[in-house]
C-alpha atoms as a PDB file:
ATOM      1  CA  UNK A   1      79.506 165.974 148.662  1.00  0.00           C
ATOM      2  CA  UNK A   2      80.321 164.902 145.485  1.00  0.00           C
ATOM      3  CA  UNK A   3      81.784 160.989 145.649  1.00  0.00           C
ATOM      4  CA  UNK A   4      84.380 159.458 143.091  1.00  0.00           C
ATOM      5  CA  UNK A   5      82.853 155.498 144.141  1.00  0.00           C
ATOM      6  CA  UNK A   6      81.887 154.416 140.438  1.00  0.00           C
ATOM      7  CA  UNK A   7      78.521 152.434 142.399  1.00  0.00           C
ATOM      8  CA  UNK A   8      77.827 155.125 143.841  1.00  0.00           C
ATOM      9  CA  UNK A   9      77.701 157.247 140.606  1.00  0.00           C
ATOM     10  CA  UNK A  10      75.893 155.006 138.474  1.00  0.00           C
ATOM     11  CA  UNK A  11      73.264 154.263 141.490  1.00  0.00           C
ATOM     12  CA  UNK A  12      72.860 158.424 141.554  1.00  0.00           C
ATOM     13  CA  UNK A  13      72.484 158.560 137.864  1.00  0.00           C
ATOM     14  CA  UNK A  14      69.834 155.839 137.507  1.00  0.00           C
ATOM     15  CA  UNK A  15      68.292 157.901 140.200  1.00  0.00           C
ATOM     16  CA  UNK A  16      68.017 160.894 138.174  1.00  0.00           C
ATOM     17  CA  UNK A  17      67.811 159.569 134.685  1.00  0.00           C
ATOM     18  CA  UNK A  18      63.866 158.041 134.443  1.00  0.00           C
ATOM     19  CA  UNK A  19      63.600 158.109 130.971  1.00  0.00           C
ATOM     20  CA  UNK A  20      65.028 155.050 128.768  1.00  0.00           C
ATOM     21  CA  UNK A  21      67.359 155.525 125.900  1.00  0.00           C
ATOM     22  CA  UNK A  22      64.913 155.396 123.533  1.00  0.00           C
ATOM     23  CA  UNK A  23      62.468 157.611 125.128  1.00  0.00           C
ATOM     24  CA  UNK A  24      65.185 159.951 125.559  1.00  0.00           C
ATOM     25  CA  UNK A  25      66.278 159.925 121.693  1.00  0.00           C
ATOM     26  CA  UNK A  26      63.078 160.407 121.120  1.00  0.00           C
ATOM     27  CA  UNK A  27      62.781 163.440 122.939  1.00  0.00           C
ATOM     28  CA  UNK A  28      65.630 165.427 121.612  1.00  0.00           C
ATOM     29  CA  UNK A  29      64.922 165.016 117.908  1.00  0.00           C
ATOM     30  CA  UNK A  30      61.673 167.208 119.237  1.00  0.00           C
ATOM     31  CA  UNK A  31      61.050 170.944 118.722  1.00  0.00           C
ATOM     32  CA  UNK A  32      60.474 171.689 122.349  1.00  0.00           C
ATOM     33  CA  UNK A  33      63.455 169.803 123.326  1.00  0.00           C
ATOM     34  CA  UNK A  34      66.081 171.915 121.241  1.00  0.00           C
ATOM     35  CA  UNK A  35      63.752 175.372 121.863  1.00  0.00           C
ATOM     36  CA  UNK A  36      65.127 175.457 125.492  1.00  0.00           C
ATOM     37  CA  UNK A  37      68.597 175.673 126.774  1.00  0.00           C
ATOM     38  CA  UNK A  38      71.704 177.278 127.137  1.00  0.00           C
ATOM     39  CA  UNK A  39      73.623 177.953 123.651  1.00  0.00           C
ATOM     40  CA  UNK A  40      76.998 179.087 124.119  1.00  0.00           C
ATOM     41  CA  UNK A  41      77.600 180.139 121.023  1.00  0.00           C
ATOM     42  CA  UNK A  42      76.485 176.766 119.698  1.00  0.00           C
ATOM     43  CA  UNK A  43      73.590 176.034 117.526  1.00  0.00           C
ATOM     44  CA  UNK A  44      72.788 173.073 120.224  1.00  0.00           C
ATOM     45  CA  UNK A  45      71.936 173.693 123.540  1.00  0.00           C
ATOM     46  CA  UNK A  46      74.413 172.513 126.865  1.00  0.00           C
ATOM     47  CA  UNK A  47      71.345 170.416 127.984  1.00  0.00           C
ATOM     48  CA  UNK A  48      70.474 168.866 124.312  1.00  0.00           C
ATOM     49  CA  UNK A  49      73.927 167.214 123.885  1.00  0.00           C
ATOM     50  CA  UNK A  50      74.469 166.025 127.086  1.00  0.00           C
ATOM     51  CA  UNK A  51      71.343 164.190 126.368  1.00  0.00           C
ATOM     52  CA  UNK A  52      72.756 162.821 123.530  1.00  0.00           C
ATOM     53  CA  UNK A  53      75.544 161.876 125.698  1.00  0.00           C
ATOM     54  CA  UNK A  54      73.085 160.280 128.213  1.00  0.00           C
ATOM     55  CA  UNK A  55      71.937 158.125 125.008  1.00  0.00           C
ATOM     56  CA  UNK A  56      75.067 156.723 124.876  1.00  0.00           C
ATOM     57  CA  UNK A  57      75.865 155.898 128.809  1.00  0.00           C
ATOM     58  CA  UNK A  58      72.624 154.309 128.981  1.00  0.00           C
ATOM     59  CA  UNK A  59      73.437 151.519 126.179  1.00  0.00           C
ATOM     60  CA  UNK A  60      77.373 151.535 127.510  1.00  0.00           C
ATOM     61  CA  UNK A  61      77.907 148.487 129.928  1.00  0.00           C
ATOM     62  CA  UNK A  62      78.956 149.482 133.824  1.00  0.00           C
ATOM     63  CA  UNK A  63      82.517 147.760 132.807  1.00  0.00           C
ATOM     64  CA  UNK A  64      83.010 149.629 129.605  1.00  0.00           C
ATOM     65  CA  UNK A  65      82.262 153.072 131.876  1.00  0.00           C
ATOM     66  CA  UNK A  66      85.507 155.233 131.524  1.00  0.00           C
ATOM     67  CA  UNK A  67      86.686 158.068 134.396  1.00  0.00           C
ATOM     68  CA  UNK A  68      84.785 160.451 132.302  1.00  0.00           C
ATOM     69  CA  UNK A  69      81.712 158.840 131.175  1.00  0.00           C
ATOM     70  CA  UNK A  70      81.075 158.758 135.634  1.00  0.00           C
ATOM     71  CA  UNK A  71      82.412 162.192 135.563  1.00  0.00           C
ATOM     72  CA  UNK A  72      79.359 163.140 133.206  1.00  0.00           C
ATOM     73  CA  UNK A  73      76.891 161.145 135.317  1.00  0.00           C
ATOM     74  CA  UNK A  74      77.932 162.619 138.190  1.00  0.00           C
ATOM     75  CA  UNK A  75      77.182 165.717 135.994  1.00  0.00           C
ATOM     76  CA  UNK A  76      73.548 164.773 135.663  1.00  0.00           C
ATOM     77  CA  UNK A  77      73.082 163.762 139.261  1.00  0.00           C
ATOM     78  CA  UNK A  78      73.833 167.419 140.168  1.00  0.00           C
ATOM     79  CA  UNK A  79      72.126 169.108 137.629  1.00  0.00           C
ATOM     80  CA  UNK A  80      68.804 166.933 137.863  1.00  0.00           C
ATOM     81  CA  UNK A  81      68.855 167.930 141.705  1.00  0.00           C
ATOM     82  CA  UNK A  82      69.619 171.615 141.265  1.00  0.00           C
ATOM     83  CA  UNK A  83      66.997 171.550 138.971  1.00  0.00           C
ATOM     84  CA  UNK A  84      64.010 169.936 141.086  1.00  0.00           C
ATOM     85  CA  UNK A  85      64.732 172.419 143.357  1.00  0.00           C
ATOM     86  CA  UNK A  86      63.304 175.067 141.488  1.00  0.00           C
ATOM     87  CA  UNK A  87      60.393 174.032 139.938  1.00  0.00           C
ATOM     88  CA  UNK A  88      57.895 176.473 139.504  1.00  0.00           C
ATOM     89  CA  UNK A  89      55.127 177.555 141.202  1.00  0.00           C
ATOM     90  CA  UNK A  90      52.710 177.597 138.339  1.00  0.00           C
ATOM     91  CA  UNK A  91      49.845 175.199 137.515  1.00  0.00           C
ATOM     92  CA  UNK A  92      50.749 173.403 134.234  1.00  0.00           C
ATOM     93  CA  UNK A  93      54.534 172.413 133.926  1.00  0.00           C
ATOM     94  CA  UNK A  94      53.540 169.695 131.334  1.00  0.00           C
ATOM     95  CA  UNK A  95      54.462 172.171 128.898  1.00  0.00           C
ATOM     96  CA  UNK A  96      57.054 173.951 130.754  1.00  0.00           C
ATOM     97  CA  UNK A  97      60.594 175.207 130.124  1.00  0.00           C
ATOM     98  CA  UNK A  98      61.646 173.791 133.399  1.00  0.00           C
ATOM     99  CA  UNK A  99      59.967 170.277 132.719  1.00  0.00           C
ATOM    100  CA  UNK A 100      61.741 170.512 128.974  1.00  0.00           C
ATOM    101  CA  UNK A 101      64.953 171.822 130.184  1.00  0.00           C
ATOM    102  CA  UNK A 102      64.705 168.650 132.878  1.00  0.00           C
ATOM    103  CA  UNK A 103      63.837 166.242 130.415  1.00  0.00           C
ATOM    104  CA  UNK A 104      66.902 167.162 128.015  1.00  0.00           C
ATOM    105  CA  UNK A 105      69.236 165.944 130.896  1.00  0.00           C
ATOM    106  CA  UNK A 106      67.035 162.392 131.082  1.00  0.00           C
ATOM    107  CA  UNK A 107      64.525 163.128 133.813  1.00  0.00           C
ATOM    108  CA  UNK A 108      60.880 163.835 133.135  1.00  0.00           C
ATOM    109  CA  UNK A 109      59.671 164.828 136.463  1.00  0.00           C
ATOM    110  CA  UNK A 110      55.865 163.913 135.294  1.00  0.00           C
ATOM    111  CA  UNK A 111      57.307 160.177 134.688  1.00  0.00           C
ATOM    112  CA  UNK A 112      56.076 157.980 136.951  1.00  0.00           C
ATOM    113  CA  UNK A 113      57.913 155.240 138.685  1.00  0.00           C
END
């Protein structure tokens, strides 16, 4: 059940999120990150720009969060947890579209710690 406490939210996004903002920018201005993803009519993906919106909640302060900046990371939380859920069942996801897909919305399940 999806909460509206704003502790709550950010705790559940830093959860999810295990890549930094830089590691993050870093990763969308790649190939594989903008070769995966849902377009909707878009030339970027759903995935790539709410990474780019990640970028930006990571640098904002937890004071300067606004109703929809938690709205987003709550968001994330849901898709990053969806999304473990159905990793696949194949030998190498270092260089899957899952993993890519994953990383996109901040998590890089092969991150550790």
């Amino acid at each position: 059940m999806a909460t509206d406490d704003p502790g709550t939210i950010r705790q559940e996004f830093g959860e999810a999120v295990n890549m930094t903002a830089g590691e993050l920018e870093k990763w969308l201005e790649s190939e594989e990150s903008q070769s995966v993803g849902q377009k909707d009519g878009d030339a970027e993906s759903t995935g790539h720009a709410s990474g780019r919106r990640i970028v930006e909640l990571l640098r904002t302060k937890k004071d300067d969060l606004t109703d929809d900046d938690l709205a987003h990371m709550r968001k994330v939380h849901g898709y990053v947890q969806r999304h473990l859920a159905q990793e696949p069942k194949q030998e190498d996801v270092a260089t899957s579209r899952w993993r890519y897909s994953l990383m996109n919305w901040g998590h890089d399940p092969l991150k550790k710690g």
